[in-house]
Every structure is written in C-alpha cells, then in structure tokens.
Protein backbone atom coordinates (compact mmCIF):
# COMPACT_ATOMS: atom_id res chain seq x y z
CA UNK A 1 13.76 20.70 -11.26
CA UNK A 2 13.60 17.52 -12.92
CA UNK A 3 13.93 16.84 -16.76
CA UNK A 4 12.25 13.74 -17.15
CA UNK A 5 8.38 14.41 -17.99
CA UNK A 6 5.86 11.80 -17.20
CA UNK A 7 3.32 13.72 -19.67
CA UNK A 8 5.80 13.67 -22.37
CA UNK A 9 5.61 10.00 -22.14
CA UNK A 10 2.26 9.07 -21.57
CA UNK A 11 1.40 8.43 -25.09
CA UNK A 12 4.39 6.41 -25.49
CA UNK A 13 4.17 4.20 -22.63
CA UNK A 14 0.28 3.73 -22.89
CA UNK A 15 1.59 1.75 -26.74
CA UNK A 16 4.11 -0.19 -25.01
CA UNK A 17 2.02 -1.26 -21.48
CA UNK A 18 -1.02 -2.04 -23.96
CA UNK A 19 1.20 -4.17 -26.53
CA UNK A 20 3.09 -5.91 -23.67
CA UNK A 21 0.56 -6.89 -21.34
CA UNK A 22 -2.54 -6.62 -22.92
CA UNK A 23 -2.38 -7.46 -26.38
CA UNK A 24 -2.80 -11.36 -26.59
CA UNK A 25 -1.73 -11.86 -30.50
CA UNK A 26 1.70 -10.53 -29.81
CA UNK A 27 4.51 -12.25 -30.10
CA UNK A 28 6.97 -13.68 -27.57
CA UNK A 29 9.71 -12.19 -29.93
CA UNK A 30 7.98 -8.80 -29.64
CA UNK A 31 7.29 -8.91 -26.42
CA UNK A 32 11.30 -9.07 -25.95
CA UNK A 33 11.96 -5.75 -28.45
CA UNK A 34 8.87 -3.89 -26.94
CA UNK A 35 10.36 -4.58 -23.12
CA UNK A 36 13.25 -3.40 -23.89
CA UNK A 37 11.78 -0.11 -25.70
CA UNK A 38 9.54 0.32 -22.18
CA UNK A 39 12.72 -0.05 -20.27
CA UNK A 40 14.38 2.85 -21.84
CA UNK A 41 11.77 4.90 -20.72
CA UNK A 42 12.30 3.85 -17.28
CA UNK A 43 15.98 4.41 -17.27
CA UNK A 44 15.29 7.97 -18.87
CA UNK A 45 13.45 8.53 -15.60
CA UNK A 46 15.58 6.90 -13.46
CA UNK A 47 18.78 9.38 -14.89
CA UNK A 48 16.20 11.85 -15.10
CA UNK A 49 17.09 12.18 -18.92
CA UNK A 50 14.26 14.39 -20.75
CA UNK A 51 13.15 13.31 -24.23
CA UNK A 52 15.26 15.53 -25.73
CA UNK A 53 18.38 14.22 -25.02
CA UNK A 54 19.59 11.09 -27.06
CA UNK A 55 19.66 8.26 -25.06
CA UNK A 56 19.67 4.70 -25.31
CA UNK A 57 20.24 1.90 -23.16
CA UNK A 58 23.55 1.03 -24.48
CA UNK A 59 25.22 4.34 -23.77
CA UNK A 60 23.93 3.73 -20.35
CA UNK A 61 26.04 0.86 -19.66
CA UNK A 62 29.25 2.15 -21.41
CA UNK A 63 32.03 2.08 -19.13
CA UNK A 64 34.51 3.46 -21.76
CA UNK A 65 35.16 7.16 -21.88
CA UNK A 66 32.25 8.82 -23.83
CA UNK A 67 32.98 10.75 -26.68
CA UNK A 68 33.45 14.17 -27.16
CA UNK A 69 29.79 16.39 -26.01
CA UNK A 70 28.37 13.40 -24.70
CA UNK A 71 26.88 13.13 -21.22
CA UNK A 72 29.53 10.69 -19.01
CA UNK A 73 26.50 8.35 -18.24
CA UNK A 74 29.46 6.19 -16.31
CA UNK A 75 30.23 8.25 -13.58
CA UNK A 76 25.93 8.97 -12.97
CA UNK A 77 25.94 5.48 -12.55
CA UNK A 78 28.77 5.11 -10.14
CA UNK A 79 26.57 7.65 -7.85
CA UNK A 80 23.47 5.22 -7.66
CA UNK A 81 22.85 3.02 -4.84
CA UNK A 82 22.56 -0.70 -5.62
CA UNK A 83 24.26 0.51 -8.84
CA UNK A 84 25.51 -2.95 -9.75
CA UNK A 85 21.75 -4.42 -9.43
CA UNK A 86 20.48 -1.64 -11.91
CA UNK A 87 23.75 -2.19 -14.34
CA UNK A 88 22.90 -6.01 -14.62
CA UNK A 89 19.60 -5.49 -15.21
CA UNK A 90 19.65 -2.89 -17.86
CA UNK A 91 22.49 -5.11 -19.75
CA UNK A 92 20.37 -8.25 -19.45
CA UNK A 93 17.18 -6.53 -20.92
CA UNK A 94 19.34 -4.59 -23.33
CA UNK A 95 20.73 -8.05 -24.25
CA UNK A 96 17.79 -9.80 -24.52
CA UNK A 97 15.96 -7.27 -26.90
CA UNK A 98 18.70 -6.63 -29.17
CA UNK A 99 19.18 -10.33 -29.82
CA UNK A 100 14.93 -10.69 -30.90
CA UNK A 101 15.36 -7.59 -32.32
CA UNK A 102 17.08 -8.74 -35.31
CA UNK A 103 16.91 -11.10 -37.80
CA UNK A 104 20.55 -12.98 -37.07
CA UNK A 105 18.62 -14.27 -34.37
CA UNK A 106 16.75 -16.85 -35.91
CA UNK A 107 15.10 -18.62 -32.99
CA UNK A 108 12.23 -17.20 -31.09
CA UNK A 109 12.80 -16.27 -27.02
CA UNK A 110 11.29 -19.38 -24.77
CA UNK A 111 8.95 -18.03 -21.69
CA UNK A 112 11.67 -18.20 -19.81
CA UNK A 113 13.45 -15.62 -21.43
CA UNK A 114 10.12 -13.51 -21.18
CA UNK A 115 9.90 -14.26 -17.95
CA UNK A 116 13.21 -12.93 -16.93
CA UNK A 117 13.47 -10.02 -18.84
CA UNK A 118 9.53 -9.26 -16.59
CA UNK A 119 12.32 -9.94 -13.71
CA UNK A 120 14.79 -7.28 -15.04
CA UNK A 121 11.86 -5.06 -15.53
CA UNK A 122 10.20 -5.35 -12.20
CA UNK A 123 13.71 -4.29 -10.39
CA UNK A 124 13.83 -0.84 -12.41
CA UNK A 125 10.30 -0.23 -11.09
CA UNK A 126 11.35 -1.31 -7.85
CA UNK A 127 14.82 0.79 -7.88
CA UNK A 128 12.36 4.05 -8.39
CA UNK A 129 11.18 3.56 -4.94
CA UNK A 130 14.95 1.99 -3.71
CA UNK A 131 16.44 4.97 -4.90
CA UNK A 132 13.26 7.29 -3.21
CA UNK A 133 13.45 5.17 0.52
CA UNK A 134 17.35 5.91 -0.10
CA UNK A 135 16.73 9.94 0.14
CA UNK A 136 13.68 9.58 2.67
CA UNK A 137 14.49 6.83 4.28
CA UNK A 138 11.37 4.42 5.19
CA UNK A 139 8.97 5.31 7.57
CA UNK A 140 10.85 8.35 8.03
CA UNK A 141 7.72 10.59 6.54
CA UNK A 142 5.23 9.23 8.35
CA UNK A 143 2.33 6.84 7.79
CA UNK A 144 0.74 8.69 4.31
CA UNK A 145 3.59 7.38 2.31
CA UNK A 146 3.70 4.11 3.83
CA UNK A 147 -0.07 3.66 3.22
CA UNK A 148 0.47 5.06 -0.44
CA UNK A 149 3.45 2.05 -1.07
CA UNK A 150 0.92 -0.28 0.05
CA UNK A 151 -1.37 0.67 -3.10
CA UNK A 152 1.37 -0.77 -5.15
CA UNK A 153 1.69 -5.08 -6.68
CA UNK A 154 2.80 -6.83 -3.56
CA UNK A 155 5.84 -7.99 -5.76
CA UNK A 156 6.84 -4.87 -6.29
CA UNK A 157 6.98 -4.21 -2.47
CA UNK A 158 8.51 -6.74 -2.14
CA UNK A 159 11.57 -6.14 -4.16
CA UNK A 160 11.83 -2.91 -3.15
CA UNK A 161 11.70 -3.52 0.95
CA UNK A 162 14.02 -6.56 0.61
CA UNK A 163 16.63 -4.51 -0.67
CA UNK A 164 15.78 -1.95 1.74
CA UNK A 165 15.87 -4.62 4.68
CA UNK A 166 19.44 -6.06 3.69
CA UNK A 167 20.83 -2.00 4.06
CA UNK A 168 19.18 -1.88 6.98
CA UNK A 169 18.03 -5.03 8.85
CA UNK A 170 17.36 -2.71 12.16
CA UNK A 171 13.91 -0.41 10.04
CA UNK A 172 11.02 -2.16 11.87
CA UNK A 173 8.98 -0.32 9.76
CA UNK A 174 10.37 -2.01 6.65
CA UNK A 175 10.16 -5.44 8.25
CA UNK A 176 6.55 -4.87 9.42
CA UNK A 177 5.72 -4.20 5.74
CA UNK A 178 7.95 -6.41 4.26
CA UNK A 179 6.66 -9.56 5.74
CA UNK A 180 3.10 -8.80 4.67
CA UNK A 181 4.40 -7.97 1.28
CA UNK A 182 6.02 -11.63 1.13
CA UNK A 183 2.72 -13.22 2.40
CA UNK A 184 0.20 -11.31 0.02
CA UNK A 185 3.41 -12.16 -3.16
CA UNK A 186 3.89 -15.88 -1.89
CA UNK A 187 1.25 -17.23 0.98
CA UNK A 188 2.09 -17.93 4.41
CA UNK A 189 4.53 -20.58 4.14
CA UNK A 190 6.87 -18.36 2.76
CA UNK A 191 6.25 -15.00 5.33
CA UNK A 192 6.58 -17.71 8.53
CA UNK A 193 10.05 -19.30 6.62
CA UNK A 194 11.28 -15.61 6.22
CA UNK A 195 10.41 -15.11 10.11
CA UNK A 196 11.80 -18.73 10.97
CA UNK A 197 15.53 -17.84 9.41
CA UNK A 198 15.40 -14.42 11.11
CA UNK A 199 14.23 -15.73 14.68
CA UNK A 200 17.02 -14.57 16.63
CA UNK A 201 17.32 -11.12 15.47
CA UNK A 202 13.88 -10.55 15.55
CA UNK A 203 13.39 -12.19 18.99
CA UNK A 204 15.56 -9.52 19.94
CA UNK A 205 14.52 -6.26 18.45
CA UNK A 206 11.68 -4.37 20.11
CA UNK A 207 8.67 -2.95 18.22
CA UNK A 208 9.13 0.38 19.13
CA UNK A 209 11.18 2.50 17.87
CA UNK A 210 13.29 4.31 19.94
CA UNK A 211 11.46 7.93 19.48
CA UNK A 212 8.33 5.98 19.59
CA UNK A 213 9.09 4.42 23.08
CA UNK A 214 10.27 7.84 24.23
CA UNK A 215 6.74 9.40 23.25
CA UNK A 216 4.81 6.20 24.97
CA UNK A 217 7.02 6.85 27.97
CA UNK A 218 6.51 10.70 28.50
CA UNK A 219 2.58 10.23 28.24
CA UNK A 220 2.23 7.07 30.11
CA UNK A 221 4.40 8.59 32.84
CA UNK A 222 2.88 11.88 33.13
CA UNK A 223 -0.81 9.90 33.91
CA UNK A 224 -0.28 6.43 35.69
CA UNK A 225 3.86 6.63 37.15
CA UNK A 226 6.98 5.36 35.64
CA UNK A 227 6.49 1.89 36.97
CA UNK A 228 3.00 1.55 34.79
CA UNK A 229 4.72 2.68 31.83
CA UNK A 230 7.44 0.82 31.95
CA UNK A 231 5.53 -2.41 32.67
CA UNK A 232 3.58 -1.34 29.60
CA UNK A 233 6.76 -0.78 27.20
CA UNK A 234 8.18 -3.73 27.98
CA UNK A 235 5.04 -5.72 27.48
CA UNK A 236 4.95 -4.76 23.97
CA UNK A 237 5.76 -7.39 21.40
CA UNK A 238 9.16 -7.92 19.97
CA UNK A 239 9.43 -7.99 16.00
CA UNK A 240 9.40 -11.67 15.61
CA UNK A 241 5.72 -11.87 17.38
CA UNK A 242 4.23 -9.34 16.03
CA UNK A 243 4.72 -10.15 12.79
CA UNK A 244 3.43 -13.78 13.38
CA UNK A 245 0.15 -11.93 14.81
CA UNK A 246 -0.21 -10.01 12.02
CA UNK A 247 0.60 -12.53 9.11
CA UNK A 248 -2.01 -15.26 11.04
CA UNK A 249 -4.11 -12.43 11.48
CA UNK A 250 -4.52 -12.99 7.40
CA UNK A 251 -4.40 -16.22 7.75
CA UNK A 252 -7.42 -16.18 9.96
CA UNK A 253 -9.15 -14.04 7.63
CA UNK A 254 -9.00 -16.32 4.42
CA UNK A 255 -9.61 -18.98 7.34
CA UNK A 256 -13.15 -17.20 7.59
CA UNK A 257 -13.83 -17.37 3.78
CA UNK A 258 -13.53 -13.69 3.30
CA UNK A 259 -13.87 -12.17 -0.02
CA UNK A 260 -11.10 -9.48 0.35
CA UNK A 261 -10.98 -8.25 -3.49
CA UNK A 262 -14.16 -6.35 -2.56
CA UNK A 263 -12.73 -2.63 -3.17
CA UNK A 264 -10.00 -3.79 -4.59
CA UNK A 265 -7.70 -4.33 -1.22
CA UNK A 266 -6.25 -6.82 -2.02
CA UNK A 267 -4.46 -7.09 -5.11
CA UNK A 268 -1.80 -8.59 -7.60
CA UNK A 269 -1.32 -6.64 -9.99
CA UNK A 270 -1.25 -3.10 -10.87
CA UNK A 271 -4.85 -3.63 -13.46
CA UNK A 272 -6.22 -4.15 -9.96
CA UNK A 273 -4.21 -1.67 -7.59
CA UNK A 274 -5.17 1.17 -9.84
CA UNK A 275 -8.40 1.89 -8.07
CA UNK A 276 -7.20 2.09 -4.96
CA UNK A 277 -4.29 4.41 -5.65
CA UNK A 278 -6.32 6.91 -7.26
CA UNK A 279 -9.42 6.70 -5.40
CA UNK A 280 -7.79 6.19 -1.53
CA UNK A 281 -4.10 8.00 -1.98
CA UNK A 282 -4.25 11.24 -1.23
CA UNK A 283 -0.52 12.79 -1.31
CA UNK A 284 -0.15 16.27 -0.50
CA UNK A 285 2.31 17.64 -3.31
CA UNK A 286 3.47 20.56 -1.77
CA UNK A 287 5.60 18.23 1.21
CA UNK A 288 8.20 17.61 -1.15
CA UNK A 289 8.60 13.48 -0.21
CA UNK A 290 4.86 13.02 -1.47
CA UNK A 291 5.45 14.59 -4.38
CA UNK A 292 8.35 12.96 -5.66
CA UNK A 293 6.57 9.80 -4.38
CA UNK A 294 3.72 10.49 -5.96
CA UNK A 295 5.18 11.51 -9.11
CA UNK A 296 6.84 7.79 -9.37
CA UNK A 297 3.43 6.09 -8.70
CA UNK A 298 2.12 8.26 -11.33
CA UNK A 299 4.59 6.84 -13.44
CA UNK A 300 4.70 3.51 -13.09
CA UNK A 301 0.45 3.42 -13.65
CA UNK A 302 0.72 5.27 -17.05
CA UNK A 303 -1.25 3.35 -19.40
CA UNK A 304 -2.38 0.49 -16.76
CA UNK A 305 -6.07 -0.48 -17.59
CA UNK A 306 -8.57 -1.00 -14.61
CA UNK A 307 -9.72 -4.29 -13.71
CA UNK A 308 -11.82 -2.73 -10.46
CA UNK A 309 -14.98 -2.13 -12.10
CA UNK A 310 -17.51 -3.87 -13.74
CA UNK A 311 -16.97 -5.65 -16.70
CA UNK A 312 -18.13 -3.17 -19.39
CA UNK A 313 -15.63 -0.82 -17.38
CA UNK A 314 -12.76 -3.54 -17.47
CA UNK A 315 -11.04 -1.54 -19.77
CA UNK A 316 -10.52 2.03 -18.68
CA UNK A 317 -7.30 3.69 -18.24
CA UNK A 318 -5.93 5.00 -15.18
CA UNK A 319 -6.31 8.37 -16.65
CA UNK A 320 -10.23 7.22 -17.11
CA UNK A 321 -10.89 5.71 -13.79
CA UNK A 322 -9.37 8.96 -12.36
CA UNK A 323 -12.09 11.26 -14.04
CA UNK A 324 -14.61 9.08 -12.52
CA UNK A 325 -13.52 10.07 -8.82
CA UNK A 326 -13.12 12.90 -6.53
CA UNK A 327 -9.94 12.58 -6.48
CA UNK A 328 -10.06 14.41 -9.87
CA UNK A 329 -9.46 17.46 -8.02
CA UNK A 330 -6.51 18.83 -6.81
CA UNK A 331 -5.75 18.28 -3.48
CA UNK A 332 -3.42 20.89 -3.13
CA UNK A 333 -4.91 24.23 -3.33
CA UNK A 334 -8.37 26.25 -2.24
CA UNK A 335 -10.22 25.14 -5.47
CA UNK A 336 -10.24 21.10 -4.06
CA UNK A 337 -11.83 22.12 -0.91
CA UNK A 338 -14.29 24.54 -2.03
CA UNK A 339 -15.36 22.16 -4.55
CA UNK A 340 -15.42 19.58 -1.69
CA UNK A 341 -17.75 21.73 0.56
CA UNK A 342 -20.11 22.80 -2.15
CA UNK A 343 -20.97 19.05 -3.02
CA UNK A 344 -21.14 18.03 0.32
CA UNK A 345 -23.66 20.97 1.00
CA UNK A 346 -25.38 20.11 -2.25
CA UNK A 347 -25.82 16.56 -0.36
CA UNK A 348 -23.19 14.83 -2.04
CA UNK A 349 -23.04 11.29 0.54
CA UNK A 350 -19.33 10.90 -0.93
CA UNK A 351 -18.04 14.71 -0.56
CA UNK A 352 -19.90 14.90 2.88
CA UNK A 353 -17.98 11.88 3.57
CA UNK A 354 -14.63 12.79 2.17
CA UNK A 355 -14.56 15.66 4.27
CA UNK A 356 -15.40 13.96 7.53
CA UNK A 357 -12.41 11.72 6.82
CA UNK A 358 -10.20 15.43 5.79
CA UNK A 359 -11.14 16.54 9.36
CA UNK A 360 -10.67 13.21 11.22
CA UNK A 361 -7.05 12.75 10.63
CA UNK A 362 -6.02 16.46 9.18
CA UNK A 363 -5.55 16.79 5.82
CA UNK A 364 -4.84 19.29 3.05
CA UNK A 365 -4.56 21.82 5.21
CA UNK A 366 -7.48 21.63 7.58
CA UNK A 367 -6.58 21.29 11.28
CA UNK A 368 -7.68 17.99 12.60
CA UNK A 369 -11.08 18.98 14.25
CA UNK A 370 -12.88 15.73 15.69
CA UNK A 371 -16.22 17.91 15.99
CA UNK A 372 -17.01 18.87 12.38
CA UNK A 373 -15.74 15.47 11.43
CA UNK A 374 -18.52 13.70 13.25
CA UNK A 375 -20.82 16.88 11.37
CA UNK A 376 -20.24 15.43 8.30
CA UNK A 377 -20.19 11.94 8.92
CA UNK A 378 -23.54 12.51 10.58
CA UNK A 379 -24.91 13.92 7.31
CA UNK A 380 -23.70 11.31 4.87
CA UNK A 381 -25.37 8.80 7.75
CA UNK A 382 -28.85 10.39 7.33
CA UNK A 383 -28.25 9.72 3.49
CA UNK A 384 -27.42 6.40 4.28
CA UNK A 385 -23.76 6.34 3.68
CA UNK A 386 -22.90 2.77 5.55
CA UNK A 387 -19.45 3.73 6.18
CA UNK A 388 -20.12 7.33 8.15
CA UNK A 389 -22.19 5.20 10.16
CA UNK A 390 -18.91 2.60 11.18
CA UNK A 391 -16.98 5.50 12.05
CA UNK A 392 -19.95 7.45 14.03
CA UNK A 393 -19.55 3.98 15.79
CA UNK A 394 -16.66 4.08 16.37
CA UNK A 395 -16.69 8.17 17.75
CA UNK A 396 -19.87 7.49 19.79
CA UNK A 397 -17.80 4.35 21.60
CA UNK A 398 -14.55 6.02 22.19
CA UNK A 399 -16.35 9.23 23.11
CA UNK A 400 -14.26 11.37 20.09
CA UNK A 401 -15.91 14.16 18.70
CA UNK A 402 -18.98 13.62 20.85
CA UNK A 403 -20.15 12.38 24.00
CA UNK A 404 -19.24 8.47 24.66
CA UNK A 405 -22.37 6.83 24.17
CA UNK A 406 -22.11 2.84 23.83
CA UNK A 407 -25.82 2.67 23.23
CA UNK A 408 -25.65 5.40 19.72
CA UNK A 409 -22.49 3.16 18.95
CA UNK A 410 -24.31 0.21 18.99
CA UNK A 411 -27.23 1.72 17.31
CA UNK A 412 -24.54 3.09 14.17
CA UNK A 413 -23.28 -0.23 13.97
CA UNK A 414 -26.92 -1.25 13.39
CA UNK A 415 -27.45 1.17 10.62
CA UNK A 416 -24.35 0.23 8.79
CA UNK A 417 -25.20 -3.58 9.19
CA UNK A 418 -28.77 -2.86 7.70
CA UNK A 419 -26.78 -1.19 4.80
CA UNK A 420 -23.91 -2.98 4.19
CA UNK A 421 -24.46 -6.95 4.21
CA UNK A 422 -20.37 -7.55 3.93
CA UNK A 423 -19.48 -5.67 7.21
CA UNK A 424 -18.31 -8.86 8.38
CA UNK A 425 -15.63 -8.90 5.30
CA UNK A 426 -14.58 -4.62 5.82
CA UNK A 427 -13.47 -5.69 9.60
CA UNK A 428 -11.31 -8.78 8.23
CA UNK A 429 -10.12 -6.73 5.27
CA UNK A 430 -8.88 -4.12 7.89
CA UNK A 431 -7.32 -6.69 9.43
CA UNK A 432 -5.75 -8.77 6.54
CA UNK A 433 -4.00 -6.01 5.55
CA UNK A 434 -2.36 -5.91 9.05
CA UNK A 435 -3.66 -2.26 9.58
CA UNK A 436 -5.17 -3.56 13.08
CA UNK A 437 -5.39 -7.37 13.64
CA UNK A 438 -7.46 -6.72 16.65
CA UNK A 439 -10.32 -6.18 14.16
CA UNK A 440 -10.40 -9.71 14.31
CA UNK A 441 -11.90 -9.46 17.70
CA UNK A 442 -14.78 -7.18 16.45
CA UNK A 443 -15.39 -10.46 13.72
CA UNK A 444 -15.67 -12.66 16.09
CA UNK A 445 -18.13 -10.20 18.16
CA UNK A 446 -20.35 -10.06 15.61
CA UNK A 447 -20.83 -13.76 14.89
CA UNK A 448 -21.18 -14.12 18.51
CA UNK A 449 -23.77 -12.06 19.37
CA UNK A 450 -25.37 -12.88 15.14
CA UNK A 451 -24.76 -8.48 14.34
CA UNK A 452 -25.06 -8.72 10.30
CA UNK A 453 -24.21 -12.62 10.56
CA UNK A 454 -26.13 -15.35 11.58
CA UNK A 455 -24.84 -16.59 14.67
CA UNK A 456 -22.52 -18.65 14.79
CA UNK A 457 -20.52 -19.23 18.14
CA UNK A 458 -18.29 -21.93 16.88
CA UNK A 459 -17.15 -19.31 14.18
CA UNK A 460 -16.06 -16.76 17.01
CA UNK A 461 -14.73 -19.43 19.57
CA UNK A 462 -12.27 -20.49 16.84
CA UNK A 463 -11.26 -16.82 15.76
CA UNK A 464 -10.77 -15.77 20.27
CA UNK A 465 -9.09 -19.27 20.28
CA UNK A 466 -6.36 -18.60 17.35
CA UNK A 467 -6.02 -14.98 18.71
CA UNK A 468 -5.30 -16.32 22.06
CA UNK A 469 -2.38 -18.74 21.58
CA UNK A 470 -0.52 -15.24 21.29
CA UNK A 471 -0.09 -14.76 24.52
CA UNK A 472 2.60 -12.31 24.05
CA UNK A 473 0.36 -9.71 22.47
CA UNK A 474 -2.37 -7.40 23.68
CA UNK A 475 -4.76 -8.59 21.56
CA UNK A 476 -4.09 -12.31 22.18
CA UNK A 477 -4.78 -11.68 26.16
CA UNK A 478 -7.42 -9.63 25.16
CA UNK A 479 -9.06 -12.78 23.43
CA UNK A 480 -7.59 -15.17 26.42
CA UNK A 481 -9.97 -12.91 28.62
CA UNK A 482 -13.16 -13.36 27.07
CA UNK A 483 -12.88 -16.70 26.06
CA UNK A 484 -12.91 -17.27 30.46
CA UNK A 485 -15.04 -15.12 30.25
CA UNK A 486 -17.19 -17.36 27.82
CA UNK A 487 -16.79 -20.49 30.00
C-alpha cells in the first residue's frame, strides 16, 4: 500500500504548476523557490513519503547518519536505480532554490539557471517512469501501456527511454519508441544522427523479438511449410530499417502539409497531451502495472490546464476536461459498462462507438467479440459517426466481423469521406505516429483515385516513390509494385 497520496496533493501542486508555468508576472527568482517547493512533492512520491511525515529535500540528500527517530533516507536512496542521476538532480534544484530563496543572494537567477533547474525537474518526472520500466520492464505488459507512455511530452519520453536504452541497448521495443520520441523532441536530423551512430548494432538486431518470431513461426508453419515461414522471418526488417521507415514515414507526412495537432496527436507539452490521456487512455486498474502506471500519469497532470479545446475552454484543468468525457466513468467495475450500454441504447453516437472499440480489441472485461463490435459501429454509422464508418471499412475489407465485401468497404469509406473532410490527415496522423506507416499507402490511394481529395497523381507518385526506395520493407515493395504497376 503506498503512502504517498496524489489527492492529498492536488491542491498543492495545482498552486505551484499554475504559478510556475502559467503565471506570466512571476518572477525568475520565484520561479527558482516555487521549483524547488514542486520538486519536493515529487521526491515525496518518488520515496513514497505521505504528507505526514516531515520531509524536505535536504534530508534527502544527507549522507551522514540521521539522527535519532529519523527515517535513514541514505540507505532508500542507495536502493534506487540510476540513484546517482536522481541525487544530482535533487542537490542541484535544492541548490538552486535555496540560494533565490533568500535574501544573501542578492542577484536574480539568469534563464539559464531557470532553464536548468526545468532540466533537473524533467528527470524526476522522467525517473517515475525509469523507476516503473525498472519493475515492469518495457514492453513487457503489452501494447496498452506502451500506447498510454505515448500520451506523455515527447521530452519526457525521451529521457525516460534513453536511460532505459543505455541499461538495455538489446529492448527493440524501447528503441522503436525511442527514436520517434527523439524525432517528435528534436526533428529528423537528430532521430537519423541517433540511427547513423548506432548503424552497426542496429544493422544487426532483428525486429522480432525472440517470443515474437517463435509465435510468427508456429502459425506460419502450421499453414504454408517451414520454408515459407522462414523466408518470411527473415525478410523482416532489421532495427536500423525499420526505424528509418518509420521516422520518414513522418517525414513524409509533414512532407504532405498535414495538420497533425488535429485531436491533439501530436503534442509538446503536457497543456496539449492532456486530452488525449484522459479521453484515449484507458488503463485497467485492477492489472496491477496499469495501475501503478496510471497512478504516475495521474500525477504528473495534476493541475495541467488544457490547451485542446477551443479558446474559451483554453483554460480548464485536467480534472475539468475529464468531467467533460466518458472517460469520467470508471472503467473498472459493472457501473462503467452499464452506463456505457444505456447511452449507447439511448443513441449516444460516442457510447455506441466506445463500445464497438471495447469489443474490437477486448477490454474491461468483455471478451473480444468481432460481431457485436461491427453492431455498434454500425449504429453510430447510421448516426453519422465518421469514424464507425473507417473501421466498418476496414471490417467489410478484411472480412472481420462480417462477410468480406470490398464493394460495402468502399461504400464506408465513402460515408466517412462525405463526413469527415480531413480523412486524408487521420491516415497520415496514424502514420506519423509510427502506429502503421503503411497508412501512407492508403494517402497516396486516395489522392490517386481523388477519394475526399482532389486528385492529384503527382501527390501519390511522390508518396509510392519515397515508400519505395525501402526496398527492405514490406511496405516499400508493396509501393515498388504498384508504382510498375502505374507505368
């Protein structure tokens, strides 16, 4: 049971997030005290110290023997990970707002010193999730928690995977995430330089995972022959190209002027990550990595205003934004999904919706069920719902849930074109943030044959074209193909 209480501190934090970040009048010099107040409250919750106990962020770093009754904060520190990272960080923001916080100090911190102690500051955020990949180690629990990370600041990713790459340069699933993380924090240059100085090894280290090629293996051997599925495993891209697809991928998508802050996907901040973490991160809170993962997230957005909504919106709180949404609810027990079903009989487009999505991939405890998934998604379509009608697309093309019918595909995709004028952007957002770079494909599709788009050929020549100088990759043969196919 943990002591540390994010309720106990929301009012607290709320103060200190509004006065540091949003409160333009303040001071340099009390931006300095204030950051160092916040960071106690992070350390409290990293030592899982309740607000009970005295505590500040000097007995933290004591390495003398603590007097009598007092907690021996030394030897909790010596059983962190990264423990020398988190020391120097705590000292130099302890440092820093003791000297502006009194008056011997007669000179006023520059914005550099601001912008370091933000440094210091970002790492304890980051060491939350350090210290939470350290117990379940990443990509260990699946893709929900993965997906949930991704909701956070690329910075903060990024501080958090690099650490977690140096322990363990071998975790494709933190290098697939990491470079993205560096792309979205610093552009491309920067993800293809990280790539560049890690060529070898990554030239070198497959894409599959070793349980993952095991499971490709068993299937692909049980329906086509050994000598099928080992042509297909070892046709599979090593690290080093498929993170080039991916990162050009993006690359290609800003290429195509897309506006990719539509829904808030992409993001640099937490003002505008808040939206998508309550509204799109569903974490089930009785599997006990999700909750401790999402307890952190909930954390680290206490007091965060939303910058997702319009502008006489621009100002709600987290808590706010989160009263505004289904997600209100608790996902966790019989009361979320009764709710859910009632609304979505009522003919609630979002609830009917929401629950298509529940029974397309499984969750809170409803067996995945293909059938009553394309149900629902077929309701919210007759009410017009632009998205049920991309994934009845999708269903009625890949013949899931119902019978493959390319002509009711095409006829969804229609719909949702007729309803949604930015379809062209969703595919390239999907693909931007590396979720499926062969969405790319279904871009340039659509400005070839003018679906939603006016047509524009030399649009989707140029997208096939980039795909296809991949030839390493599925989806860059894939795009070889049809541009022949073009000629």
């Amino acid at each position: 049971m943990s002591d540390f209480n994010n309720e106990s501190y929301e009012a607290v934090v709320g103060s200190l997030i509004n006065d540091i970040f949003y409160l333009e009048e303040l001071s340099d010099r009390g931006k300095a005290a204030l950051i160092r107040s916040y960071a106690e409250v992070i350390v409290r919750r990293i030592f899982d110290i309740s607000e009970t106990e005295e505590m500040t962020l000097g007995k933290i770093t004591y390495k003398g023997k603590p007097r009598k009754g007092e907690v021996n904060y030394k030897e909790m520190f010596d059983k962190k990970v990264d423990h020398e990272q988190l020391r120097l960080s705590i000292e130099s923001i302890q440092k820093c707002g003791n000297k502006y916080t009194h008056t011997k100090e007669l000179d006023n911190p520059t914005e550099i010193d601001i912008t370091e102690l933000k440094k210091h500051l970002y790492f304890l955020f980051s060491y939350l999730f350090i210290e939470h990949f350290d117990k379940y180690p990443f990509g260990s629990c699946g893709g929900i928690i993965m997906n949930a990370f991704s909701a956070l600041p690329p910075f903060i990713r990024r501080i958090t995977l690099e650490n977690l790459f140096n322990k363990n340069p071998e975790n494709v699933y933190v290098i697939d995430k990491l470079v993205l993380a560096i792309l979205k924090d610093s552009g491309l240059d920067a993800a293809v330089q990280w790539l560049e100085e890690r060529k070898e090894q990554l030239l070198n280290q497959s894409s599959l995972t070793d349980d993952v090629r095991e499971k490709i293996m068993s299937n692909l051997i049980k329906d086509m022959g050994i000598l099928i599925a080992e042509q297909f495993v070892a046709a599979r891209p090593n690290m080093y190209e498929l993170c080039m697809e991916k990162i050009f991928a993006v690359n290609s998508a800003y290429y195509l002027k897309s506006t990719l802050d539509k829904r808030g996907l992409v993001y640099k901040d937490f003002e505008s990550s808040i939206y998508v973490y309550l509204e799109e991160v569903i974490l089930d809170e009785k599997i006990p990595a999700q909750a401790e993962f999402k307890s952190i997230m909930d954390f680290l957005y206490l007091g965060r205003k939303s910058k997702s909504f319009s502008s006489q919106q621009e100002h709600l709180t987290a808590k706010e934004v989160h009263a505004k949404s289904l997600s209100q609810l608790n996902p966790n027990d019989q009361a979320f999904l009764d709710n859910l079903y009632k609304n979505a009989k009522a003919g609630d487009i979002m609830a009917q919706y929401n629950l298509g999505n529940i029974y397309l991939v499984g969750q809170i405890g409803l067996e995945k069920n293909y059938s009553e998934a394309a149900r629902w998604f077929t309701m919210a379509s007759r009410l017009g719902d632009e998205d049920a009608n991309l994934r009845l697309s999708a269903m009625h093309a890949m013949g899931i849930g119902v019978k493959k019918d390319l002509g009711k595909a095409i006829e969804f995709m229609k719909l949702a074109v007729q309803a949604e004028q930015n379809i062209v952007e969703k595919f390239k957002v999907i693909a931007s943030e590396g979720r499926d770079p062969s969405n790319l494909l279904l871009v340039a599709a659509l400005y070839y044959y003018g679906i939603g788009v006016t047509v524009d050929e030399r649009v989707s020549i140029s997208v096939l074209t980039h795909l296809s100088n991949n030839t390493n990759s599925l989806v860059g043969r894939v795009a070889s193909d049809i541009l022949e196919s073009l000629e």
